[in-house]
PDB file of N, CA and C in Angstrom:
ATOM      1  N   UNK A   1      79.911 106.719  95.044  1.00  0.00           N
ATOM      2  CA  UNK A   1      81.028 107.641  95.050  1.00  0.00           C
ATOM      3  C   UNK A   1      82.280 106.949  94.548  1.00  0.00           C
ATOM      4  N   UNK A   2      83.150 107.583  93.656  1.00  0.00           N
ATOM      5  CA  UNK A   2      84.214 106.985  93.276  1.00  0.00           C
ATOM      6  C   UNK A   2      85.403 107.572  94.134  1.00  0.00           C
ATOM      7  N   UNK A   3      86.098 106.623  94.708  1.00  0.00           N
ATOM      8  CA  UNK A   3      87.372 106.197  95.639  1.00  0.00           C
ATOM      9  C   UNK A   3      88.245 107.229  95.365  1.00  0.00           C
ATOM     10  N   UNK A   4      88.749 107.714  94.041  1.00  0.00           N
ATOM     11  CA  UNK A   4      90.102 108.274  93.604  1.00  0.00           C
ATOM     12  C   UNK A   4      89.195 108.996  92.267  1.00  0.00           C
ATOM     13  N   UNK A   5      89.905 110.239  92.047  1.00  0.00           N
ATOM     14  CA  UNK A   5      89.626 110.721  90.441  1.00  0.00           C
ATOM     15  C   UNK A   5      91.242 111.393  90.535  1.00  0.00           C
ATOM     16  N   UNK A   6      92.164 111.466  89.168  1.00  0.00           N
ATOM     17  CA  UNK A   6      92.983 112.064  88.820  1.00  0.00           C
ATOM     18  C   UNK A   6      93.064 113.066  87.880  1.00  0.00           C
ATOM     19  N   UNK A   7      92.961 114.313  87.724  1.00  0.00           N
ATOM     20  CA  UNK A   7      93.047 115.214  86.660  1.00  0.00           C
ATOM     21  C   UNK A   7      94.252 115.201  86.165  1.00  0.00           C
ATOM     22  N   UNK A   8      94.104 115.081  84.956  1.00  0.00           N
ATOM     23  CA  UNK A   8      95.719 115.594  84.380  1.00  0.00           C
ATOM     24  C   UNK A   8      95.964 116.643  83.465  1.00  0.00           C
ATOM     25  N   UNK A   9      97.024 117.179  83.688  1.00  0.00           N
ATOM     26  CA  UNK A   9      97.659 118.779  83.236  1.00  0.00           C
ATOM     27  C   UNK A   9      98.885 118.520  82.107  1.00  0.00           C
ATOM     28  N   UNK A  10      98.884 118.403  81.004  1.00  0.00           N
ATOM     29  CA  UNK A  10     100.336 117.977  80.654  1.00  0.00           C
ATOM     30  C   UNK A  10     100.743 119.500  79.957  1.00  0.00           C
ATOM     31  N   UNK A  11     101.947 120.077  80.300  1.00  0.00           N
ATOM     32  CA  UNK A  11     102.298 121.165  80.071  1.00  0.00           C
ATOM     33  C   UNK A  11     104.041 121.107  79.407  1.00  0.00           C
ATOM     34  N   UNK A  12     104.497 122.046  79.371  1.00  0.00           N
ATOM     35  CA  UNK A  12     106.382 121.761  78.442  1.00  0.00           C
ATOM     36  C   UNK A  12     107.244 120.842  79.657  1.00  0.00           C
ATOM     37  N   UNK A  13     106.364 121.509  80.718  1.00  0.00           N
ATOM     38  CA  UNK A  13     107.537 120.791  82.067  1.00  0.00           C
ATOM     39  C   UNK A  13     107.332 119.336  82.438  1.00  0.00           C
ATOM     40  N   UNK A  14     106.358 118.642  82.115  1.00  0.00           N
ATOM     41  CA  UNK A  14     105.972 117.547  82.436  1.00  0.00           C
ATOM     42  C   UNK A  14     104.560 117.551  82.826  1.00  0.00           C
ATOM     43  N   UNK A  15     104.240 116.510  83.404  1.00  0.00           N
ATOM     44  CA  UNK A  15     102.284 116.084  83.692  1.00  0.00           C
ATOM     45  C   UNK A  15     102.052 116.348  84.824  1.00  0.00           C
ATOM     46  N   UNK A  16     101.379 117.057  85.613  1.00  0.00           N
ATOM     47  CA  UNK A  16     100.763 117.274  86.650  1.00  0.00           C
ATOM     48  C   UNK A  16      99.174 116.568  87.051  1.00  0.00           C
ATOM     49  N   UNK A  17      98.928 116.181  88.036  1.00  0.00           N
ATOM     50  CA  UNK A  17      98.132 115.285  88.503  1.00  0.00           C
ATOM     51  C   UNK A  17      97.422 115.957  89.475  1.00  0.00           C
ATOM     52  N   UNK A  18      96.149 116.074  90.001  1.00  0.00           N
ATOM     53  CA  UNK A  18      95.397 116.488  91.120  1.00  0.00           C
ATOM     54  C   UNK A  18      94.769 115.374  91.003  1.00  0.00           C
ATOM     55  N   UNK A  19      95.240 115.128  92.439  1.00  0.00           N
ATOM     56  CA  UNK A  19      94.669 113.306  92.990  1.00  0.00           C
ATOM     57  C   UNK A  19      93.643 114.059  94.429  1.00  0.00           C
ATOM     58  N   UNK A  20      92.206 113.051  93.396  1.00  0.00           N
ATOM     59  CA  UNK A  20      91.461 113.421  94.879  1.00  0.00           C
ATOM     60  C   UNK A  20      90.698 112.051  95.270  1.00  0.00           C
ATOM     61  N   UNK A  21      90.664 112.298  96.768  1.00  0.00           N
ATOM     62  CA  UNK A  21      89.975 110.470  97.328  1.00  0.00           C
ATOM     63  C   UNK A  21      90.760 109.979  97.872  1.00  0.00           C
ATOM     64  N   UNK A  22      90.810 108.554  97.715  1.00  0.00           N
ATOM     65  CA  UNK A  22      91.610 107.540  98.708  1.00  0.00           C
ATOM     66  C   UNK A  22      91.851 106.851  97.689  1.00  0.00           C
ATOM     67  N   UNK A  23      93.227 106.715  98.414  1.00  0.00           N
ATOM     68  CA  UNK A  23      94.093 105.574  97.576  1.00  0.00           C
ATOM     69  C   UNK A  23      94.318 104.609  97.981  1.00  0.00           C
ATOM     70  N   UNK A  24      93.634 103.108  97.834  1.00  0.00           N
ATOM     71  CA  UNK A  24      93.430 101.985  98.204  1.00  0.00           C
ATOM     72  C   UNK A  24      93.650 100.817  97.137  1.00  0.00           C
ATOM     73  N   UNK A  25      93.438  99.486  97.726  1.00  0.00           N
ATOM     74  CA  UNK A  25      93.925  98.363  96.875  1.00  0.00           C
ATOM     75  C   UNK A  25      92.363  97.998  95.598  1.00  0.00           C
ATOM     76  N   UNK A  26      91.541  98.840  95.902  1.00  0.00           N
ATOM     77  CA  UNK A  26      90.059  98.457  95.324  1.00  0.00           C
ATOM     78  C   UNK A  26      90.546  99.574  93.565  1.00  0.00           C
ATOM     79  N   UNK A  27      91.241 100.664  93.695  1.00  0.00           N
ATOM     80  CA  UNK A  27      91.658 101.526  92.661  1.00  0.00           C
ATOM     81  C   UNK A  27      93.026 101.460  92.653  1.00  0.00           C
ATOM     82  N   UNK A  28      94.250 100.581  93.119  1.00  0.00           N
ATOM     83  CA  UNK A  28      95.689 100.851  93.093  1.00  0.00           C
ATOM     84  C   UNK A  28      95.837 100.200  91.108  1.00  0.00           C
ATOM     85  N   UNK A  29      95.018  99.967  90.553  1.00  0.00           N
ATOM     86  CA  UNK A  29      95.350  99.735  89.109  1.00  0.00           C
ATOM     87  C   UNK A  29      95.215 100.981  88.859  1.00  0.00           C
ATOM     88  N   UNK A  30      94.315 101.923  88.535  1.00  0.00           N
ATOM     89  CA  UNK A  30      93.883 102.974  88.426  1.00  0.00           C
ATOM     90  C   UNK A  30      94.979 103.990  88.446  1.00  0.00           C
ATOM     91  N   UNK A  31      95.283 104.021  89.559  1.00  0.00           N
ATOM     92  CA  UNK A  31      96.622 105.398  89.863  1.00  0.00           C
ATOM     93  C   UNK A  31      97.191 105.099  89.524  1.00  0.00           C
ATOM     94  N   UNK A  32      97.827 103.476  89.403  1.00  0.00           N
ATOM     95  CA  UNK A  32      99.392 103.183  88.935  1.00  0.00           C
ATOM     96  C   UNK A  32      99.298 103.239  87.345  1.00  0.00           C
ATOM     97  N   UNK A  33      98.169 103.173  86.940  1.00  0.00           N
ATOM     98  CA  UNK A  33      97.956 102.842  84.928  1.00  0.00           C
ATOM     99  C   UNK A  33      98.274 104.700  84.923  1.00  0.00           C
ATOM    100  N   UNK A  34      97.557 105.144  85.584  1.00  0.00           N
ATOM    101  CA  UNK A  34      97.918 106.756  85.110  1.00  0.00           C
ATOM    102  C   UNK A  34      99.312 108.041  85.344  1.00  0.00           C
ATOM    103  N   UNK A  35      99.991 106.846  86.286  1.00  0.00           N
ATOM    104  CA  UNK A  35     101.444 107.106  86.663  1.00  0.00           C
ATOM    105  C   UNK A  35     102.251 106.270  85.086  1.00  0.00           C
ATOM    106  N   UNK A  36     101.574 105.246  85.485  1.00  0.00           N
ATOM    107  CA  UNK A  36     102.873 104.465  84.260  1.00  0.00           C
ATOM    108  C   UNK A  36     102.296 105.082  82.751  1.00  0.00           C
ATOM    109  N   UNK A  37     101.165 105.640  82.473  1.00  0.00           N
ATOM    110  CA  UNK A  37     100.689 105.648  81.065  1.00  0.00           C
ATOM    111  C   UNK A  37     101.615 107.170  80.850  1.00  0.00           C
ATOM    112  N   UNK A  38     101.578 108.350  82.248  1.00  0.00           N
ATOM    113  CA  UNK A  38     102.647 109.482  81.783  1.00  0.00           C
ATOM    114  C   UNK A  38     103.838 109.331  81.522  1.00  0.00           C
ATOM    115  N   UNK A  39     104.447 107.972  82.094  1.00  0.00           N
ATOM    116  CA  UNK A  39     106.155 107.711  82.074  1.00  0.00           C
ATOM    117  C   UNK A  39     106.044 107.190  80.534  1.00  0.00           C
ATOM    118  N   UNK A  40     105.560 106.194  80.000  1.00  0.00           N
ATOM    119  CA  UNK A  40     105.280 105.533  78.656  1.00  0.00           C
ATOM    120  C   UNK A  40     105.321 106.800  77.707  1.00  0.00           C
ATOM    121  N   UNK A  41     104.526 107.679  77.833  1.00  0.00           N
ATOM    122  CA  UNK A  41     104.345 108.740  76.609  1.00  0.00           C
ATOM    123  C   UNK A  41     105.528 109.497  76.983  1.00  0.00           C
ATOM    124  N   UNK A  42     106.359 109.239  77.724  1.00  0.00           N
ATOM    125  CA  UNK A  42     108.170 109.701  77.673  1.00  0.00           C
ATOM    126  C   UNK A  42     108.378 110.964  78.798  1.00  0.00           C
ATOM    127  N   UNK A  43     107.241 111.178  79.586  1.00  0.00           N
ATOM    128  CA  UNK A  43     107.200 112.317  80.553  1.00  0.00           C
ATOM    129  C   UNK A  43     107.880 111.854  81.756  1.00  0.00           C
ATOM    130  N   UNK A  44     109.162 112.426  82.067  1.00  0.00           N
ATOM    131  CA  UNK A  44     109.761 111.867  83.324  1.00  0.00           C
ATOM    132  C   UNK A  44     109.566 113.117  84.411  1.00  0.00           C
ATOM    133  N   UNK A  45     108.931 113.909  84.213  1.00  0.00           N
ATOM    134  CA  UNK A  45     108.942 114.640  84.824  1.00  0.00           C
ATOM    135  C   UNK A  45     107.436 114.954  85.510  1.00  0.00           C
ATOM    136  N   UNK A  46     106.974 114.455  86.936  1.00  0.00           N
ATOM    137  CA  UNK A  46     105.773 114.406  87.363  1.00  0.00           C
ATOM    138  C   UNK A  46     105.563 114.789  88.518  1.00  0.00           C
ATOM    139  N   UNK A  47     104.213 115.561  88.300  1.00  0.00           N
ATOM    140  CA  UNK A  47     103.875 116.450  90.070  1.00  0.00           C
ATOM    141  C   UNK A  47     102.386 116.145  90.302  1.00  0.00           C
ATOM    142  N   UNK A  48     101.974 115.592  91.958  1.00  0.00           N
ATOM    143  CA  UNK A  48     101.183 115.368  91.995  1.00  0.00           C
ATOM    144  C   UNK A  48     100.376 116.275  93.412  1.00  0.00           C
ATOM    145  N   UNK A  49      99.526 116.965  93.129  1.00  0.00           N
ATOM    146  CA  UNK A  49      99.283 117.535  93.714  1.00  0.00           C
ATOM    147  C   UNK A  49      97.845 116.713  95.059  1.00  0.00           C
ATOM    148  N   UNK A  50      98.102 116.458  96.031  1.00  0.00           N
ATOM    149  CA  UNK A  50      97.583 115.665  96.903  1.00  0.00           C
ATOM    150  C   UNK A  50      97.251 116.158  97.708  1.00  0.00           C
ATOM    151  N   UNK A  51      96.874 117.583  98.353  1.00  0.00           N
ATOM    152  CA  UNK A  51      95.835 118.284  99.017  1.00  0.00           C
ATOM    153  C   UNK A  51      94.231 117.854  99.395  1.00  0.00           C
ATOM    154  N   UNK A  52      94.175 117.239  98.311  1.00  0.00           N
ATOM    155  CA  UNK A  52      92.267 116.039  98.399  1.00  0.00           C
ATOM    156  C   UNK A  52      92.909 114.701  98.676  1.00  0.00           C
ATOM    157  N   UNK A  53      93.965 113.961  98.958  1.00  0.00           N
ATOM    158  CA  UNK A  53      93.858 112.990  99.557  1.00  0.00           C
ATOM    159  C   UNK A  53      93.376 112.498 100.774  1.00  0.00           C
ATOM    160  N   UNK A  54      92.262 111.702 101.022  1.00  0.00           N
ATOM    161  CA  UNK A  54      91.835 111.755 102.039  1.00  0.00           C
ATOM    162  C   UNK A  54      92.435 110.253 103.292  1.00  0.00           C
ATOM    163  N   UNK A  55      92.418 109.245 102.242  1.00  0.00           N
ATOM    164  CA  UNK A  55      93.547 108.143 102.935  1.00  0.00           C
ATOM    165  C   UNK A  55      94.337 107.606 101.563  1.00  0.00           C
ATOM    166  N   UNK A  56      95.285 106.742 101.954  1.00  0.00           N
ATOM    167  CA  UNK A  56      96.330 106.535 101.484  1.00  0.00           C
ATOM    168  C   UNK A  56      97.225 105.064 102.247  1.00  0.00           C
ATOM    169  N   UNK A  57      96.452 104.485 101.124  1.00  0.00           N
ATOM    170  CA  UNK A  57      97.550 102.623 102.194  1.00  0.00           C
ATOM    171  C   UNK A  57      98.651 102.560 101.783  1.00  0.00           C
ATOM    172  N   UNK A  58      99.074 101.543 101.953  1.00  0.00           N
ATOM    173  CA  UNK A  58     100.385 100.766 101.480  1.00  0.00           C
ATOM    174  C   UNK A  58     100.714 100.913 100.258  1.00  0.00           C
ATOM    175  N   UNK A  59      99.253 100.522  99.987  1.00  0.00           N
ATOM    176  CA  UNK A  59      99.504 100.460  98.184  1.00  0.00           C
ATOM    177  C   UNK A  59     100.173 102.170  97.575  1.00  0.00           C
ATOM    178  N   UNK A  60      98.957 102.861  97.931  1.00  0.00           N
ATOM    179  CA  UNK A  60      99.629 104.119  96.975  1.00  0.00           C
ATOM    180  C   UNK A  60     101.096 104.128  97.808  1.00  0.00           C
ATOM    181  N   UNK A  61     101.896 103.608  98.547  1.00  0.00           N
ATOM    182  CA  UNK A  61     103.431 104.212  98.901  1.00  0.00           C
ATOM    183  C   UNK A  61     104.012 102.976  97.839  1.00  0.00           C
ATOM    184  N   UNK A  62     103.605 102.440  97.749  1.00  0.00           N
ATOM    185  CA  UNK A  62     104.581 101.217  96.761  1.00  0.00           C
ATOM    186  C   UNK A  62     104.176 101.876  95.499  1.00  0.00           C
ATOM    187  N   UNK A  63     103.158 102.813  94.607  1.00  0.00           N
ATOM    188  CA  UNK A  63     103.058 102.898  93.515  1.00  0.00           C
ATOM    189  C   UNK A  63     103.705 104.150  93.741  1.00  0.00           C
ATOM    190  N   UNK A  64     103.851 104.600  94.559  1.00  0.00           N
ATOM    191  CA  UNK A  64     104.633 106.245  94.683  1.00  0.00           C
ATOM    192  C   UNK A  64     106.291 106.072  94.621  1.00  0.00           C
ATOM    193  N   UNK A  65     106.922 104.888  95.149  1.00  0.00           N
ATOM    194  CA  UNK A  65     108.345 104.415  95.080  1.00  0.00           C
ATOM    195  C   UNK A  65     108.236 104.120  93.527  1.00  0.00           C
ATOM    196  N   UNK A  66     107.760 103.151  92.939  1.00  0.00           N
ATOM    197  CA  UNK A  66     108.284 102.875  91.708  1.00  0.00           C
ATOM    198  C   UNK A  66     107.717 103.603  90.436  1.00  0.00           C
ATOM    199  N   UNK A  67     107.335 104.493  90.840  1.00  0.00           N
ATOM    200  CA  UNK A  67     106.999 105.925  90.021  1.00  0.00           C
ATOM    201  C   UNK A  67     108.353 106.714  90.078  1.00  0.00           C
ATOM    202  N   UNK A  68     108.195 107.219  91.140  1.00  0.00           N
ATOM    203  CA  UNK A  68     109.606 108.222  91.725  1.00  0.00           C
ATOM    204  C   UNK A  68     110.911 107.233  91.181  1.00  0.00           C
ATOM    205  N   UNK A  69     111.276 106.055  91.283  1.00  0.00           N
ATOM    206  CA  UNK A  69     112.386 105.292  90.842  1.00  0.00           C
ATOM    207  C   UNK A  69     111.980 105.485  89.274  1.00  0.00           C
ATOM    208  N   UNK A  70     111.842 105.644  88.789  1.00  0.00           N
ATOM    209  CA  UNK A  70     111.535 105.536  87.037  1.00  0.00           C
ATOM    210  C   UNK A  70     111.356 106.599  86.565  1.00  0.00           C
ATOM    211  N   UNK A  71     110.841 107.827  87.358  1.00  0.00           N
ATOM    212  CA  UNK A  71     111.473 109.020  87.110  1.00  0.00           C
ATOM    213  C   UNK A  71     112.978 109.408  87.361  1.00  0.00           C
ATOM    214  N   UNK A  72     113.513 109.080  88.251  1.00  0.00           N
ATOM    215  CA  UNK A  72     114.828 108.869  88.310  1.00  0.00           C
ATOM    216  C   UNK A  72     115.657 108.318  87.688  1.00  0.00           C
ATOM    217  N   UNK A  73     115.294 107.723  87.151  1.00  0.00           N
ATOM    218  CA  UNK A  73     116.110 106.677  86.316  1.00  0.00           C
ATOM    219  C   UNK A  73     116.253 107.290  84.938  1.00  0.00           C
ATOM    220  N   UNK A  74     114.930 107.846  84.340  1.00  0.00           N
ATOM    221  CA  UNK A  74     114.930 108.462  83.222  1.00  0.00           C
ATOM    222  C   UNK A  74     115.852 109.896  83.309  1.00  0.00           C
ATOM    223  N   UNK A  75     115.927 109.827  84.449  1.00  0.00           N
ATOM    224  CA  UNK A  75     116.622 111.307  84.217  1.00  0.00           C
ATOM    225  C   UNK A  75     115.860 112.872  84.850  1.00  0.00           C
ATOM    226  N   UNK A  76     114.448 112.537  85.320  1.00  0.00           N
ATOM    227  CA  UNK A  76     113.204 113.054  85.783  1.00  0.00           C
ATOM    228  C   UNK A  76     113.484 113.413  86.949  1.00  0.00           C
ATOM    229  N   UNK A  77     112.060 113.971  87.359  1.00  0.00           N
ATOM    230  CA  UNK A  77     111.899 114.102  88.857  1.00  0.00           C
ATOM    231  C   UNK A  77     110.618 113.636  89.185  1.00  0.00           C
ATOM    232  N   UNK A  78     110.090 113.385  90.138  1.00  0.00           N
ATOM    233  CA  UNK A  78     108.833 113.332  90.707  1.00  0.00           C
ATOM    234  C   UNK A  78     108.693 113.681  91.767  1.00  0.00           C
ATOM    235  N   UNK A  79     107.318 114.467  91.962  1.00  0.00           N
ATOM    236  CA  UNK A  79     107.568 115.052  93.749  1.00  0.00           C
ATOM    237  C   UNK A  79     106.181 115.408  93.986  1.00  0.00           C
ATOM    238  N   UNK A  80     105.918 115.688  95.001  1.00  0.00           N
ATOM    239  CA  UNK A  80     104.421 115.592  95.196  1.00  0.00           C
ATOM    240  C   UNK A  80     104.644 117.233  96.036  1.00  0.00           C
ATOM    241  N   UNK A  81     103.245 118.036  95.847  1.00  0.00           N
ATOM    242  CA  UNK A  81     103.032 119.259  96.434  1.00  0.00           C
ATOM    243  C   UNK A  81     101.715 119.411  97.172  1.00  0.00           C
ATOM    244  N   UNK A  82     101.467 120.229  97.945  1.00  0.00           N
ATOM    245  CA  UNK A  82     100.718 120.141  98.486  1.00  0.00           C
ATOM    246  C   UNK A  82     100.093 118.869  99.379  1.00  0.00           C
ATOM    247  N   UNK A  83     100.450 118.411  99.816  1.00  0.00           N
ATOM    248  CA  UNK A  83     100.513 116.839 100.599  1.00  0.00           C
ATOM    249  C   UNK A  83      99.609 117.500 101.787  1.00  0.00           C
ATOM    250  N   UNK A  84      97.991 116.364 101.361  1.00  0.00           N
ATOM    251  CA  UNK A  84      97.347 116.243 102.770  1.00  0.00           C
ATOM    252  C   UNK A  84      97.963 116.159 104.520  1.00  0.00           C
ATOM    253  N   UNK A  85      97.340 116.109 105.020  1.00  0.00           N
ATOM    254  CA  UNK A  85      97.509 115.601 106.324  1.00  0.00           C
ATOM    255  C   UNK A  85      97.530 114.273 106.829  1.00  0.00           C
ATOM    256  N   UNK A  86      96.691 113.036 105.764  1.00  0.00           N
ATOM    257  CA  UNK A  86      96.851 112.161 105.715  1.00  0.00           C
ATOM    258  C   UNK A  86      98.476 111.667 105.243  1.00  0.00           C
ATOM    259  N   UNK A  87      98.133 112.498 103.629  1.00  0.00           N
ATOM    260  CA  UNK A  87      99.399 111.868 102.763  1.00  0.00           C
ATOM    261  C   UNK A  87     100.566 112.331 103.684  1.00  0.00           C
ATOM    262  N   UNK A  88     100.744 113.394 104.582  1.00  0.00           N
ATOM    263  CA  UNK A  88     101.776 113.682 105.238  1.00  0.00           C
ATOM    264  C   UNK A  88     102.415 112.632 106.423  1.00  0.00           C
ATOM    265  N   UNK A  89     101.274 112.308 107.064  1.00  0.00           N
ATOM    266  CA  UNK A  89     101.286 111.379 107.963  1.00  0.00           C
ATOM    267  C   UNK A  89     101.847 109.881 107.866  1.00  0.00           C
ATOM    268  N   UNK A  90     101.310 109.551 106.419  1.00  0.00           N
ATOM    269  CA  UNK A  90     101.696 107.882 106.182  1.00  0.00           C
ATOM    270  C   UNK A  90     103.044 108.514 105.390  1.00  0.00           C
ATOM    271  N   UNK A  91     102.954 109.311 104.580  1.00  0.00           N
ATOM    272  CA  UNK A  91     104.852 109.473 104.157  1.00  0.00           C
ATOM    273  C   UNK A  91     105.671 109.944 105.494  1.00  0.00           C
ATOM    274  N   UNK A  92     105.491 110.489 106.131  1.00  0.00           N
ATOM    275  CA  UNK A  92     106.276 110.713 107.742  1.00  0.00           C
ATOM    276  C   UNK A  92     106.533 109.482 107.802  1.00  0.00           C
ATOM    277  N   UNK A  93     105.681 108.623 108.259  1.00  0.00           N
ATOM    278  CA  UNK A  93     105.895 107.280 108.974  1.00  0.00           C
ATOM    279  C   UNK A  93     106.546 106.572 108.007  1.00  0.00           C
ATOM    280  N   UNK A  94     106.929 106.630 107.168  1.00  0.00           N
ATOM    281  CA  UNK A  94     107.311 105.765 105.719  1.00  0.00           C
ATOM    282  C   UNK A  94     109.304 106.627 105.372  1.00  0.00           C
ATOM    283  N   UNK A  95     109.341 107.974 105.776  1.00  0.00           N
ATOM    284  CA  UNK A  95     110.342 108.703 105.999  1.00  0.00           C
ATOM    285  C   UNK A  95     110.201 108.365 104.199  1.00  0.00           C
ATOM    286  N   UNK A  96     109.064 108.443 103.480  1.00  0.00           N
ATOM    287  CA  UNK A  96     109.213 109.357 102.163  1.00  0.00           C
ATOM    288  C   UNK A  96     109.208 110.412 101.742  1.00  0.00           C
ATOM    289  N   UNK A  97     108.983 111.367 103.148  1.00  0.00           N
ATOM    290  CA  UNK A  97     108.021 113.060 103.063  1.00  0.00           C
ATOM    291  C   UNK A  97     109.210 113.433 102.629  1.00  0.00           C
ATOM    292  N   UNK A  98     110.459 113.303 103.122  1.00  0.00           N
ATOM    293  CA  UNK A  98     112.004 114.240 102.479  1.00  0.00           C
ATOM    294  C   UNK A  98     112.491 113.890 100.974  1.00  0.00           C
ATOM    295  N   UNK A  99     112.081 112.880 100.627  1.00  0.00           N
ATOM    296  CA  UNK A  99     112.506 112.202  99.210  1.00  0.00           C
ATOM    297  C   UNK A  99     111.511 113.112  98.460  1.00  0.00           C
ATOM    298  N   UNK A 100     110.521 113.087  98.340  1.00  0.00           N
ATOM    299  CA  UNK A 100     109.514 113.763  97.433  1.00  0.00           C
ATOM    300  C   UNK A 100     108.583 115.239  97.205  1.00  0.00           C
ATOM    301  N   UNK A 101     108.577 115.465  98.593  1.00  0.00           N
ATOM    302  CA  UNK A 101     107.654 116.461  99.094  1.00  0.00           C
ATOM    303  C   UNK A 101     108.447 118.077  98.675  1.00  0.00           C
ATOM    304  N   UNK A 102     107.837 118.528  97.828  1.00  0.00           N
ATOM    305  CA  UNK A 102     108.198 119.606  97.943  1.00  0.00           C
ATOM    306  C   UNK A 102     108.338 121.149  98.515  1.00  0.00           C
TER     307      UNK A 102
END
């Protein structure tokens, strides 16, 4: 079974993402190459839809800060919708759920 799969949506508004699995240090290249490869092709504008997240470490909150900072920076947004119960839980405890969550 593979850990994480990401679909991607790229539409006029920016790239949309349906992240399903766990986000761990065994795939944190993985999510972060497909966060940084949408910012590179000039898309500052990113939504990730996280309803199939099933866990979520450290790692995906450090690739979720310097995503969200670099959308910001460009001028973007980034925000996540639909947020598991997991992803809700470790961004609660992290007090990222108000920065991003839509």
């Amino acid at each position: 079974m593979s850990e994480i799969t990401m679909e991607r949506v790229t539409t006029s508004a920016g790239v949309k993402f349906k992240v399903i699995g766990r986000i761990t240090a065994t795939n944190e290249e993985y999510f972060g190459k497909m966060l940084t490869d949408a910012l590179e092709e000039g898309f500052n504008r990113i939504v990730l839809n996280m309803q199939d997240v099933t866990l979520m470490t450290s790692v995906g909150i450090r690739i979720l800060l310097k995503s969200f900072k670099r959308c910001e920076e460009a001028g973007g947004k980034f925000r996540i919708e639909d947020p598991s119960e997991v992803v809700k839980s470790v961004m609660g405890l992290s007090a990222l759920q108000q920065m991003m969550v839509d």
